[in-house]
PDB file of N, CA and C in Angstrom:
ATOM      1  N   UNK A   1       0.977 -15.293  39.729  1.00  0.00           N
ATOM      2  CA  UNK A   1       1.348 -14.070  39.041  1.00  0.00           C
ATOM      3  C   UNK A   1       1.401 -14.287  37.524  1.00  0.00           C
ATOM      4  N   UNK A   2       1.945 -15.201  37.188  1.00  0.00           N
ATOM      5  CA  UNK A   2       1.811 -15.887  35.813  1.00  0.00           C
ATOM      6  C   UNK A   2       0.610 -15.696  34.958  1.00  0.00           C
ATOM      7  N   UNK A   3      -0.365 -16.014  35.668  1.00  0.00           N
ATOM      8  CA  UNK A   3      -1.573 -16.437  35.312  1.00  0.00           C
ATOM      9  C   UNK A   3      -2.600 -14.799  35.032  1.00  0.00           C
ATOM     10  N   UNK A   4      -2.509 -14.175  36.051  1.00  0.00           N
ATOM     11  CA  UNK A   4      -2.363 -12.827  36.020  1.00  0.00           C
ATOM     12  C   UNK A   4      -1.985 -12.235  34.089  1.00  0.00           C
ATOM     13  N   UNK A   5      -0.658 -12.298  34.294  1.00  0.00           N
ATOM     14  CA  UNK A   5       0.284 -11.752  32.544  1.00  0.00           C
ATOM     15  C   UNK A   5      -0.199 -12.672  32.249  1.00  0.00           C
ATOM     16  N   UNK A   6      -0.355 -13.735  32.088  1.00  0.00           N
ATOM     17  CA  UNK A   6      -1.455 -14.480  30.123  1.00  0.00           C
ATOM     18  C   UNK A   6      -2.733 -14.142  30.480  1.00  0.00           C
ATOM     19  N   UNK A   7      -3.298 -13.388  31.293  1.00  0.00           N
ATOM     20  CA  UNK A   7      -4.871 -13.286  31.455  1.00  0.00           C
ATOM     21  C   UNK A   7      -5.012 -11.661  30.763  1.00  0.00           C
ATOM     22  N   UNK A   8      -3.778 -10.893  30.960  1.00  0.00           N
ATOM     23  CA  UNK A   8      -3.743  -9.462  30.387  1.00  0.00           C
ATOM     24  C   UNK A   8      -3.181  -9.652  29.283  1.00  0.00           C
ATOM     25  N   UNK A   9      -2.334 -10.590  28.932  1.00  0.00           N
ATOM     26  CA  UNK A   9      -1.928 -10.561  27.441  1.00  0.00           C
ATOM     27  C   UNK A   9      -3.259 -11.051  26.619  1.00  0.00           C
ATOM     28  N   UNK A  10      -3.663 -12.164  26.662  1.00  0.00           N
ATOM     29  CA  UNK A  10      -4.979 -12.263  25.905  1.00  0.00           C
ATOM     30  C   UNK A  10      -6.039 -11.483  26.292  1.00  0.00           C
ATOM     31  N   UNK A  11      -6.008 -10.569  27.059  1.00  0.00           N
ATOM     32  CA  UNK A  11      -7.039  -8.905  26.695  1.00  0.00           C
ATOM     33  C   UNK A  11      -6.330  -8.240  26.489  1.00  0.00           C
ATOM     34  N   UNK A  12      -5.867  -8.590  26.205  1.00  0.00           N
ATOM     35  CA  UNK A  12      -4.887  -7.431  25.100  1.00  0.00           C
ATOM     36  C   UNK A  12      -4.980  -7.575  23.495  1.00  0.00           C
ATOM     37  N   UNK A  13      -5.067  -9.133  23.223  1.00  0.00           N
ATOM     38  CA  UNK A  13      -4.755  -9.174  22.169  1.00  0.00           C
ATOM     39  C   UNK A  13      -6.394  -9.293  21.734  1.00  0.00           C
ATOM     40  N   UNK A  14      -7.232  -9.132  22.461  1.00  0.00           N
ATOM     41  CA  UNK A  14      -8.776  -9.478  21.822  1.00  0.00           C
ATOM     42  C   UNK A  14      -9.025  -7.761  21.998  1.00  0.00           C
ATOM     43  N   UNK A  15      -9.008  -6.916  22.714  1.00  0.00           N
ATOM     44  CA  UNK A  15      -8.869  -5.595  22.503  1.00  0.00           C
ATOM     45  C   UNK A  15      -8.141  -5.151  20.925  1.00  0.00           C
ATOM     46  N   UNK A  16      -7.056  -5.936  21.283  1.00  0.00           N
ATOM     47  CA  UNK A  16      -6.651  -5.461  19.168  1.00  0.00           C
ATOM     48  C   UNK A  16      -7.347  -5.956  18.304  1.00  0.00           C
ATOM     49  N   UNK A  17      -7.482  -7.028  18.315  1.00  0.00           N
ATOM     50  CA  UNK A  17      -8.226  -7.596  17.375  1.00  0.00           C
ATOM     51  C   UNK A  17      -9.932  -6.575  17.076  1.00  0.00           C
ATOM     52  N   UNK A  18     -10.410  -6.487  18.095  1.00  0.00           N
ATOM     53  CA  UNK A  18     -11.280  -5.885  18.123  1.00  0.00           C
ATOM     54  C   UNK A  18     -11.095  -4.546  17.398  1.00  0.00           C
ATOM     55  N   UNK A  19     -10.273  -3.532  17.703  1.00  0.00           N
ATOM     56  CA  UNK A  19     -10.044  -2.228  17.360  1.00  0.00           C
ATOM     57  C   UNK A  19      -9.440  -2.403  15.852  1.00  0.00           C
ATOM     58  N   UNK A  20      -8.839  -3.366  15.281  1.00  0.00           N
ATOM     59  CA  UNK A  20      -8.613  -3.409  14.047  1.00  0.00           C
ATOM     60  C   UNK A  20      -9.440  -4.260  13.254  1.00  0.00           C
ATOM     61  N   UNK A  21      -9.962  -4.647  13.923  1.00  0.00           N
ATOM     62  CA  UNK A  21     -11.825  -5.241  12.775  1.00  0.00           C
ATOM     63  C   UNK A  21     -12.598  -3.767  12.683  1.00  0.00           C
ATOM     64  N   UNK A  22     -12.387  -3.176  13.894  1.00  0.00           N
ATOM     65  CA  UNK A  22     -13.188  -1.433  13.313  1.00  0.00           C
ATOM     66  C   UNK A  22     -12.651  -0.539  12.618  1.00  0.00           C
ATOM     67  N   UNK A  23     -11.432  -0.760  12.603  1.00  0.00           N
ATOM     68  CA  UNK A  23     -10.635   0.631  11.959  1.00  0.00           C
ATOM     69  C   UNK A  23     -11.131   0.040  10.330  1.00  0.00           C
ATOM     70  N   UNK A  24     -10.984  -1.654  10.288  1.00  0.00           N
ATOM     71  CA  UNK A  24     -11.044  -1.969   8.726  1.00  0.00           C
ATOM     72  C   UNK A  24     -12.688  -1.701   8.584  1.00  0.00           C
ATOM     73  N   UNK A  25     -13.603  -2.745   9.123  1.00  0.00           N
ATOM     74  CA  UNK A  25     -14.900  -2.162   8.711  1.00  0.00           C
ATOM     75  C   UNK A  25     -15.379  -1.153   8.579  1.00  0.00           C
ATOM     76  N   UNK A  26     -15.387  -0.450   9.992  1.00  0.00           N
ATOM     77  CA  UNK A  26     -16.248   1.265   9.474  1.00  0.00           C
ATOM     78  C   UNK A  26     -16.335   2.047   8.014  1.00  0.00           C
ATOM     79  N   UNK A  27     -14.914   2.221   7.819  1.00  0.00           N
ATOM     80  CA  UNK A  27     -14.412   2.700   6.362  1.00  0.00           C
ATOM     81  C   UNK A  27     -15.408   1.762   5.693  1.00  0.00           C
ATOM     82  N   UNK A  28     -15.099   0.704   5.460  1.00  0.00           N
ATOM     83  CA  UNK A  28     -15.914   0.267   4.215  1.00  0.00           C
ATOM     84  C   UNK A  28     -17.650   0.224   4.226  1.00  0.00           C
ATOM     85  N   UNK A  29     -17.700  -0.183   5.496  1.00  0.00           N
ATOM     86  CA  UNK A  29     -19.603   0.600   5.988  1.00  0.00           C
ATOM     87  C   UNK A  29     -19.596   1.861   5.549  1.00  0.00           C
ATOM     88  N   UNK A  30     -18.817   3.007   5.847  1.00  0.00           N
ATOM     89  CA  UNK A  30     -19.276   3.891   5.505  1.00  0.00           C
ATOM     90  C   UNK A  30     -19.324   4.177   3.970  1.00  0.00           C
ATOM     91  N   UNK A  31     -18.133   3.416   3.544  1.00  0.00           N
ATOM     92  CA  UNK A  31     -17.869   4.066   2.182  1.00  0.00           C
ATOM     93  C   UNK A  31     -19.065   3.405   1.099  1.00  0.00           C
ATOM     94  N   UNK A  32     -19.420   2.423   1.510  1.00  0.00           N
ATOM     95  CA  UNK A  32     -20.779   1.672   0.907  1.00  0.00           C
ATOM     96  C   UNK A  32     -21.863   2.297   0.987  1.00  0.00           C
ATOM     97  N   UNK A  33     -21.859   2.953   2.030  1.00  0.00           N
ATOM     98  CA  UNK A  33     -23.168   3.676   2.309  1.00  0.00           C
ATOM     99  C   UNK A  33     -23.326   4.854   1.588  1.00  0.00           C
ATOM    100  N   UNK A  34     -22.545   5.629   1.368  1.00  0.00           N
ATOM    101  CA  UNK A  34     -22.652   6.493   0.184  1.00  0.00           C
ATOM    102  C   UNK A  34     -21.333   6.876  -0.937  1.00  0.00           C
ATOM    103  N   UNK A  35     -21.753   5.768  -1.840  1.00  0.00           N
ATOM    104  CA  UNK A  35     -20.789   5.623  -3.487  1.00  0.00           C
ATOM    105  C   UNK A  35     -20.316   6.978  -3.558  1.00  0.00           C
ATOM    106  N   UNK A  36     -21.391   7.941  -3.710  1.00  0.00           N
ATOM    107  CA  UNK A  36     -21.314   9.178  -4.517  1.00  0.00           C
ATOM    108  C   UNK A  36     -20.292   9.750  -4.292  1.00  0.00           C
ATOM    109  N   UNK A  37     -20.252  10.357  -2.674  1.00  0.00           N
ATOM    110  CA  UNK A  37     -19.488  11.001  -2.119  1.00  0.00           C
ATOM    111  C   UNK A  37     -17.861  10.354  -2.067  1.00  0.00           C
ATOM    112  N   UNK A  38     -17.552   9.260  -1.893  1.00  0.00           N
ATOM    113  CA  UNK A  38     -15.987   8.447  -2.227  1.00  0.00           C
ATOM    114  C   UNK A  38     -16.022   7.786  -3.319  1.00  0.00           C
ATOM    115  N   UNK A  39     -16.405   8.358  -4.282  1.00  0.00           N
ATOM    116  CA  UNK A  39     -16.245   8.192  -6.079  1.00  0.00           C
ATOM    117  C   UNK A  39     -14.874   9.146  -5.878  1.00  0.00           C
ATOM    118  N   UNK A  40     -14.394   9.760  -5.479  1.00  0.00           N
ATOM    119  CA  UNK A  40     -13.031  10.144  -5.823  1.00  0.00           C
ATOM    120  C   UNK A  40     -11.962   9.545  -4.904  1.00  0.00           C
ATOM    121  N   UNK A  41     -12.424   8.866  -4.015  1.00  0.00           N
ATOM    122  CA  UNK A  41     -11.104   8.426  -2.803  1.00  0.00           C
ATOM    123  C   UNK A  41     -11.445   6.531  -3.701  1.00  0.00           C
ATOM    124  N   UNK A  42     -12.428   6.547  -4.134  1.00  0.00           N
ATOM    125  CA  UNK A  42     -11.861   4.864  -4.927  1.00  0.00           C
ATOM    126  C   UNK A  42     -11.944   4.865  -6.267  1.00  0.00           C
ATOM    127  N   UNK A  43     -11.696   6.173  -6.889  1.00  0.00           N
ATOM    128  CA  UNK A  43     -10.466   6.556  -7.902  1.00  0.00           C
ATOM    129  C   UNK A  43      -9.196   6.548  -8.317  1.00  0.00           C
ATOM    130  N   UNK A  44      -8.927   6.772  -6.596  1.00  0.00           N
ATOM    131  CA  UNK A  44      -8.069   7.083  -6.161  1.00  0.00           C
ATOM    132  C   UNK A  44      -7.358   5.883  -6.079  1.00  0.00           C
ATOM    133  N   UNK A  45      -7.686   4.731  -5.091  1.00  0.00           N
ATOM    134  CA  UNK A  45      -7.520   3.373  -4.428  1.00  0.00           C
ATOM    135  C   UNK A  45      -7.299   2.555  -6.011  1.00  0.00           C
ATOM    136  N   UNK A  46      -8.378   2.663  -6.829  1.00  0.00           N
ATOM    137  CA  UNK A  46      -8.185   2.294  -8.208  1.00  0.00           C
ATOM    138  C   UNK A  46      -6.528   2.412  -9.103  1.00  0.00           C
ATOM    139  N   UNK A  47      -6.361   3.922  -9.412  1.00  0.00           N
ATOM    140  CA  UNK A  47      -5.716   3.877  -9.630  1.00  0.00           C
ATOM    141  C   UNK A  47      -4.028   3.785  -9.394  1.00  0.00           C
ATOM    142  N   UNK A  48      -4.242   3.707  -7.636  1.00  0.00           N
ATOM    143  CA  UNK A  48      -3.017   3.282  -7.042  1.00  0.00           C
ATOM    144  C   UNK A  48      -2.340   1.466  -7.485  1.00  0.00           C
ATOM    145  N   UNK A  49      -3.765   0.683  -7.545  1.00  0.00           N
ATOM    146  CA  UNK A  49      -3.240  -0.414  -7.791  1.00  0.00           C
ATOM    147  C   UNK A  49      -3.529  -0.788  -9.189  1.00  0.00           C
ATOM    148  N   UNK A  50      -3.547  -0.052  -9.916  1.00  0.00           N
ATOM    149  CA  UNK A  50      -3.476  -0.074 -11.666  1.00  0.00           C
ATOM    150  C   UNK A  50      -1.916   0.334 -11.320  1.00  0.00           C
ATOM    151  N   UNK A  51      -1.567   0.919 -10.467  1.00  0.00           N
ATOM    152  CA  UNK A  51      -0.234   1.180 -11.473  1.00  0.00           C
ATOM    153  C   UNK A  51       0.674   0.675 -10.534  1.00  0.00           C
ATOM    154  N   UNK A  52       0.142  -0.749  -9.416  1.00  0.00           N
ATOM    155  CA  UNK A  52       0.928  -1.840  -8.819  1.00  0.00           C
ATOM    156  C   UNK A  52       0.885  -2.628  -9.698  1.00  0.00           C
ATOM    157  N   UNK A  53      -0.447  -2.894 -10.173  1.00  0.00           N
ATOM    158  CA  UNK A  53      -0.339  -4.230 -11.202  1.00  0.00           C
ATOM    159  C   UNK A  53       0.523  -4.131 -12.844  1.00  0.00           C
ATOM    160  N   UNK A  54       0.589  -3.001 -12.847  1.00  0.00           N
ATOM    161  CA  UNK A  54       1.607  -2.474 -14.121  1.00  0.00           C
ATOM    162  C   UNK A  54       2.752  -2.745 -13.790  1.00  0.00           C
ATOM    163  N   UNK A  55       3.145  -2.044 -12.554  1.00  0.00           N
ATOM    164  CA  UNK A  55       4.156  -2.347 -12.593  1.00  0.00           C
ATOM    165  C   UNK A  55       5.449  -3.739 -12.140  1.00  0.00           C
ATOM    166  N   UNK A  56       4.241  -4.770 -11.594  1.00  0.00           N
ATOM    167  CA  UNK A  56       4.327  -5.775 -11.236  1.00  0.00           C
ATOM    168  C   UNK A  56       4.650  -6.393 -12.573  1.00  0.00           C
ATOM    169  N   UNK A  57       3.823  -6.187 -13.763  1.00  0.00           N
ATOM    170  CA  UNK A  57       3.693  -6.946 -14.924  1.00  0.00           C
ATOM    171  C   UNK A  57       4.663  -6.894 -15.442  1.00  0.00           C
ATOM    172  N   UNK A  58       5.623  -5.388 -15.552  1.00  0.00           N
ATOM    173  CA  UNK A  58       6.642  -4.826 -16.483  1.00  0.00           C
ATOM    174  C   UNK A  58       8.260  -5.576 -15.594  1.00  0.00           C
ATOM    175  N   UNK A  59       8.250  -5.937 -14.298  1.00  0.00           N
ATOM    176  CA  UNK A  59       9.354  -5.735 -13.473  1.00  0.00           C
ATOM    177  C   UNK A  59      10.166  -7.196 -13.839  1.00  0.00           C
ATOM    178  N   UNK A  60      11.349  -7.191 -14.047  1.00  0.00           N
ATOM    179  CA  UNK A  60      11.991  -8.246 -14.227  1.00  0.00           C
ATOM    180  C   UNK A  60      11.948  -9.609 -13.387  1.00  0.00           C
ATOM    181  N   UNK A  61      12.114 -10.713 -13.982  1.00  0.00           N
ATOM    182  CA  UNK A  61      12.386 -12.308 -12.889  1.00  0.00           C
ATOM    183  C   UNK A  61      13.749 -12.280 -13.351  1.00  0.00           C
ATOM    184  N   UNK A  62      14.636 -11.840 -11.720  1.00  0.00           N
ATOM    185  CA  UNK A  62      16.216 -12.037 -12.066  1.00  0.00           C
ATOM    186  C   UNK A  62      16.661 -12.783 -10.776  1.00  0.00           C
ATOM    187  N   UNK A  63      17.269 -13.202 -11.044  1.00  0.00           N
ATOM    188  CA  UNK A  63      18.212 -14.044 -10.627  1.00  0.00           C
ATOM    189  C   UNK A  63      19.894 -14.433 -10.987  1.00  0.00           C
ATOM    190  N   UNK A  64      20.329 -14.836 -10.013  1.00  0.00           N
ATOM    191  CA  UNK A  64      21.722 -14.873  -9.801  1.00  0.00           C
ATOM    192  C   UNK A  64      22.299 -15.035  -8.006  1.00  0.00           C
ATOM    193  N   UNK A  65      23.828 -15.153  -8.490  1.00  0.00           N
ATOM    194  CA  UNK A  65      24.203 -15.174  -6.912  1.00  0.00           C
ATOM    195  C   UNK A  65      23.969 -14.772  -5.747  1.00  0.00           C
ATOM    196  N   UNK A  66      23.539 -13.075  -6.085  1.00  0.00           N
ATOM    197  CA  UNK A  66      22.669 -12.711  -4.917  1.00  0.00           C
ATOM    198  C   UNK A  66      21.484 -13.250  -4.534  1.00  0.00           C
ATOM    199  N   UNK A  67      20.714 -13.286  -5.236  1.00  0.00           N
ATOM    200  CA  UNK A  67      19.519 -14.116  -4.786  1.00  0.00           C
ATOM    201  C   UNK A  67      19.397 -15.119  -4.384  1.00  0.00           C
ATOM    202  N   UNK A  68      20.427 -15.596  -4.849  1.00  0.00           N
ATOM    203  CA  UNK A  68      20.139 -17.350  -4.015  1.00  0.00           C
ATOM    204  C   UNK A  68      21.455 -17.399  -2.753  1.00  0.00           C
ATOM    205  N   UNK A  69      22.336 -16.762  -2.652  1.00  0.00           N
ATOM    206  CA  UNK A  69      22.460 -16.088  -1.700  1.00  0.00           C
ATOM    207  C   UNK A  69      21.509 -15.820   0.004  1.00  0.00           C
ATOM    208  N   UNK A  70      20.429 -15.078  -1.251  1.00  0.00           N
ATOM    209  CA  UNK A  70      19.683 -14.388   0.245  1.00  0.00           C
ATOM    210  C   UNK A  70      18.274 -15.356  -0.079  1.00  0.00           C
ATOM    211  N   UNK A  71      17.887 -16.608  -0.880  1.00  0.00           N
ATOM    212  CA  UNK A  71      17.411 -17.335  -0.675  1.00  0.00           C
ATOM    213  C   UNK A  71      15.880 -16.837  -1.527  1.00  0.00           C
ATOM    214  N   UNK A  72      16.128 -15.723  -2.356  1.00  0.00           N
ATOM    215  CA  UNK A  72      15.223 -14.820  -2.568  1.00  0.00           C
ATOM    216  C   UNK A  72      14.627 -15.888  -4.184  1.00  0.00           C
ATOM    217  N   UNK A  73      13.329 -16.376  -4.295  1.00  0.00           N
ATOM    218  CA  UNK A  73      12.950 -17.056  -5.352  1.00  0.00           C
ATOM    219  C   UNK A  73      12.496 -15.871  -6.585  1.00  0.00           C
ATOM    220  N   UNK A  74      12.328 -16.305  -7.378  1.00  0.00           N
ATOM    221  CA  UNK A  74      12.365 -15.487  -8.770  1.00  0.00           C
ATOM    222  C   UNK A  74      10.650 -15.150  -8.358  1.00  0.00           C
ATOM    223  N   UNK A  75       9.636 -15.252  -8.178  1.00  0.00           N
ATOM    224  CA  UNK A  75       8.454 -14.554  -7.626  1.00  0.00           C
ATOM    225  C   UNK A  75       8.543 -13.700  -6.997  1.00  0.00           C
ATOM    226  N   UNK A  76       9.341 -14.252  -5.716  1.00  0.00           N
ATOM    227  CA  UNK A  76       9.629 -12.591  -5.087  1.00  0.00           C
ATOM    228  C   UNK A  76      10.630 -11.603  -5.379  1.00  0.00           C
ATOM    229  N   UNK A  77      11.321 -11.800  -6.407  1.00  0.00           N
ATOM    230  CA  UNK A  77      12.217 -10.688  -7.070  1.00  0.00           C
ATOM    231  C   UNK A  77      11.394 -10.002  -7.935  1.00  0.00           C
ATOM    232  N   UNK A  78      10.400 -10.694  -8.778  1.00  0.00           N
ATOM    233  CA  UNK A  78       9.327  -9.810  -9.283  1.00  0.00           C
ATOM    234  C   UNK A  78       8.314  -8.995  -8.334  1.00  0.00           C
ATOM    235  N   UNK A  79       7.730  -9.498  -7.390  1.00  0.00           N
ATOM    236  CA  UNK A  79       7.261  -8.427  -6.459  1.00  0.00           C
ATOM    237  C   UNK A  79       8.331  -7.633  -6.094  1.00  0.00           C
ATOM    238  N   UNK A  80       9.259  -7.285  -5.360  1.00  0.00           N
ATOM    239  CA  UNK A  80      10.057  -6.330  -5.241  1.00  0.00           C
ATOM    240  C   UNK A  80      10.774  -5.610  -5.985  1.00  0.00           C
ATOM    241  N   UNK A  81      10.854  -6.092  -7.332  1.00  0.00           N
ATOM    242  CA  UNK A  81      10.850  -5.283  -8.487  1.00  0.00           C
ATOM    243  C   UNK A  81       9.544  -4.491  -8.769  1.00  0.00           C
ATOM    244  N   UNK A  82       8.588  -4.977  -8.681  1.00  0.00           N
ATOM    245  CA  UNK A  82       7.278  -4.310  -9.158  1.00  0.00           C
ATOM    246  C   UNK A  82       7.062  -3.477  -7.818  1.00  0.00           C
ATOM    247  N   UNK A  83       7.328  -3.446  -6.559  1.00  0.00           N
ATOM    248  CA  UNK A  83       7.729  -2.375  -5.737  1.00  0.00           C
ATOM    249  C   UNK A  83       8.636  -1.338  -6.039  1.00  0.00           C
ATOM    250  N   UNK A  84       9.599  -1.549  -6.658  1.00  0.00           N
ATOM    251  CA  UNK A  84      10.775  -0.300  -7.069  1.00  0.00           C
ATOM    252  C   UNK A  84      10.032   0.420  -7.967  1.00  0.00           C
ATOM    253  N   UNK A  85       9.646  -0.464  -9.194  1.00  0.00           N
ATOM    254  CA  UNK A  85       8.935   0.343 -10.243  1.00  0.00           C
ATOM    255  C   UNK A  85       8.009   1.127  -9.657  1.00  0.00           C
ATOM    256  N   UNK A  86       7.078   0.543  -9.254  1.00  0.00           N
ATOM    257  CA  UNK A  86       6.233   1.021  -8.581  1.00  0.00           C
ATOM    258  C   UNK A  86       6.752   2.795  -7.708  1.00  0.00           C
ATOM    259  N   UNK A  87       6.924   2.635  -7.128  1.00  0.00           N
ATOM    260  CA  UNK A  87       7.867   3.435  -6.139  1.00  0.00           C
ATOM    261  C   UNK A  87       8.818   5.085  -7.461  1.00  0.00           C
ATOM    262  N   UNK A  88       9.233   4.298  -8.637  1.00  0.00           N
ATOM    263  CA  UNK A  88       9.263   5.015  -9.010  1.00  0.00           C
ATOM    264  C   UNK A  88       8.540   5.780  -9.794  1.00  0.00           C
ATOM    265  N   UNK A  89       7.361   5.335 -10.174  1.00  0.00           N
ATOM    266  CA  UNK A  89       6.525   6.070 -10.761  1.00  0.00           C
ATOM    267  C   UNK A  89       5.604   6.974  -9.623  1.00  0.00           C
ATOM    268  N   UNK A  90       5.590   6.506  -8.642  1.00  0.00           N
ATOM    269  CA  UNK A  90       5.197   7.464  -7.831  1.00  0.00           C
ATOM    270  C   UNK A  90       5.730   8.530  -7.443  1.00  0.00           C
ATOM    271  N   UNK A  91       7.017   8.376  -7.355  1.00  0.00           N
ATOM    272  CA  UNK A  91       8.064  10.036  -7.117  1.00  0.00           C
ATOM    273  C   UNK A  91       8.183  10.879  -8.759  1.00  0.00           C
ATOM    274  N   UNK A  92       8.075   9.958  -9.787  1.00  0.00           N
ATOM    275  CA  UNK A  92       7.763  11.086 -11.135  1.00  0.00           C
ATOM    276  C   UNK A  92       6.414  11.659 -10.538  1.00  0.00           C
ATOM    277  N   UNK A  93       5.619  11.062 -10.628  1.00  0.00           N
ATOM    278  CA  UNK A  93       3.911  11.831 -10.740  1.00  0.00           C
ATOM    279  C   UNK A  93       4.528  12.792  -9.477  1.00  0.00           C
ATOM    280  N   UNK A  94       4.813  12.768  -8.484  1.00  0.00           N
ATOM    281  CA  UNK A  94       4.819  13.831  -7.241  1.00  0.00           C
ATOM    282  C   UNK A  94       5.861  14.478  -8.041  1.00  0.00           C
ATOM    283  N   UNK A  95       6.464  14.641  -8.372  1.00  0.00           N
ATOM    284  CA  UNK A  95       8.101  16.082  -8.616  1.00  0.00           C
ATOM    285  C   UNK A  95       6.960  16.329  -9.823  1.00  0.00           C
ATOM    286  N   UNK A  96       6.381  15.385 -10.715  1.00  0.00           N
ATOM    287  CA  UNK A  96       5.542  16.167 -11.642  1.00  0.00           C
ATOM    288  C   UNK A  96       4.487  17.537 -11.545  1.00  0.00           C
ATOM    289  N   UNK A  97       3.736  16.742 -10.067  1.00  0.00           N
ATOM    290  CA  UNK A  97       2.579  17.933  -9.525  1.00  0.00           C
ATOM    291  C   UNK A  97       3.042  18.939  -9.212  1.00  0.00           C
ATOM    292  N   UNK A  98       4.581  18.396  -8.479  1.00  0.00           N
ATOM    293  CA  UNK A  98       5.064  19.734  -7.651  1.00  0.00           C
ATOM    294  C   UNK A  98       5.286  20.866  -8.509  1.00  0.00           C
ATOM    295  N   UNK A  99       5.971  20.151 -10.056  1.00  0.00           N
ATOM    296  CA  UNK A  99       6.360  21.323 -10.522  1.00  0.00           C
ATOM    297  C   UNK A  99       5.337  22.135 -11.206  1.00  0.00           C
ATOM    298  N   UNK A 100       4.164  21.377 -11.869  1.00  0.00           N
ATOM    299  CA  UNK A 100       3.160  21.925 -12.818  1.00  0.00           C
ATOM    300  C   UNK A 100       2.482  22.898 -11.462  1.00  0.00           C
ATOM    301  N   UNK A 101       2.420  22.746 -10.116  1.00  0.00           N
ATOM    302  CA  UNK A 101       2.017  23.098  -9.112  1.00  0.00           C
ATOM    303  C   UNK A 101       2.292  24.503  -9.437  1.00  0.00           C
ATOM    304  N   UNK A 102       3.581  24.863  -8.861  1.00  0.00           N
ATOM    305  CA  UNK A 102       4.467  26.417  -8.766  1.00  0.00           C
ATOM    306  C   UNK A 102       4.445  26.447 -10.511  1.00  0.00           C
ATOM    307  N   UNK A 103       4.295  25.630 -11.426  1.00  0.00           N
ATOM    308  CA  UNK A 103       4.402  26.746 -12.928  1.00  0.00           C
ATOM    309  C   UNK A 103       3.078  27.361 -12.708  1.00  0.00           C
ATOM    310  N   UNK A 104       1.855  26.799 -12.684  1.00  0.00           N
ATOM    311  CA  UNK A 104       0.861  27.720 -12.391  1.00  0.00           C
ATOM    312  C   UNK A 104       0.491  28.825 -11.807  1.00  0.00           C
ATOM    313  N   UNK A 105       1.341  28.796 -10.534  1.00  0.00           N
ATOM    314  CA  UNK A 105       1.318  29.409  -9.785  1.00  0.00           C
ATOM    315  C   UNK A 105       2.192  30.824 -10.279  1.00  0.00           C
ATOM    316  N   UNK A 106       2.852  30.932 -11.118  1.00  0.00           N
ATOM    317  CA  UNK A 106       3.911  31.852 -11.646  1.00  0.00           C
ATOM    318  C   UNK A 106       2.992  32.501 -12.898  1.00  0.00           C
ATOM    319  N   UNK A 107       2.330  31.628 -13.526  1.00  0.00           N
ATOM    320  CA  UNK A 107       1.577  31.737 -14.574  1.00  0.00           C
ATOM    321  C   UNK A 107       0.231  32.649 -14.531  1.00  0.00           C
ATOM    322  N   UNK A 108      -0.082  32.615 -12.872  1.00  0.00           N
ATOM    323  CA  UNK A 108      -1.164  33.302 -12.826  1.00  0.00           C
ATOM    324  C   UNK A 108      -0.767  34.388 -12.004  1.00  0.00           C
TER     325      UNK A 108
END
């Protein structure tokens, strides 16, 4: 019976593997295949991680009791700082759209 469950767990796990080598390739087959048309969705992708790497650049190396505490090294306090930042510049730009959204909308 054993033998059975590790014979379905490893088709299981080559079934995933499989289905997430397609979910990642296709997209990029397709998106190779024609630039033109996802010139705005890797605009897009572009400028999502322009403004990870900004904000990665800008985010503090802190340290103190908490951190060493929770074992947390000064690299990864800068990535998770450059996540917050991050994070917050993304909720300005959205309350931004939202609002220029409905002023237009009043405007016209």
């Amino acid at each position: 019976m054993d033998s059975l469950i590790n014979i379905g767990i490893i088709i299981t796990y080559i079934l995933l593997a499989v289905t997430v080598a397609g979910a990642v390739i296709f997209p990029i087959v397709h998106t190779l295949g024609d630039l033109k048309k996802a010139k705005g969705g890797l605009i897009g992708v572009a400028l999502f991680l322009v403004v990870f790497l900004i904000s990665y650049a800008v985010s503090p190396v802190e340290t103190g009791p908490f951190y060493e505490k929770f074992e947390i090294s000064p690299n990864l306090s800068k990535v998770i700082g450059g996540g917050l930042v991050a994070t917050y510049i993304f909720t300005v730009a959205v309350v931004a759209s939202i609002v220029y959204s409905q002023v237009s909308k009043w405007i016209k």
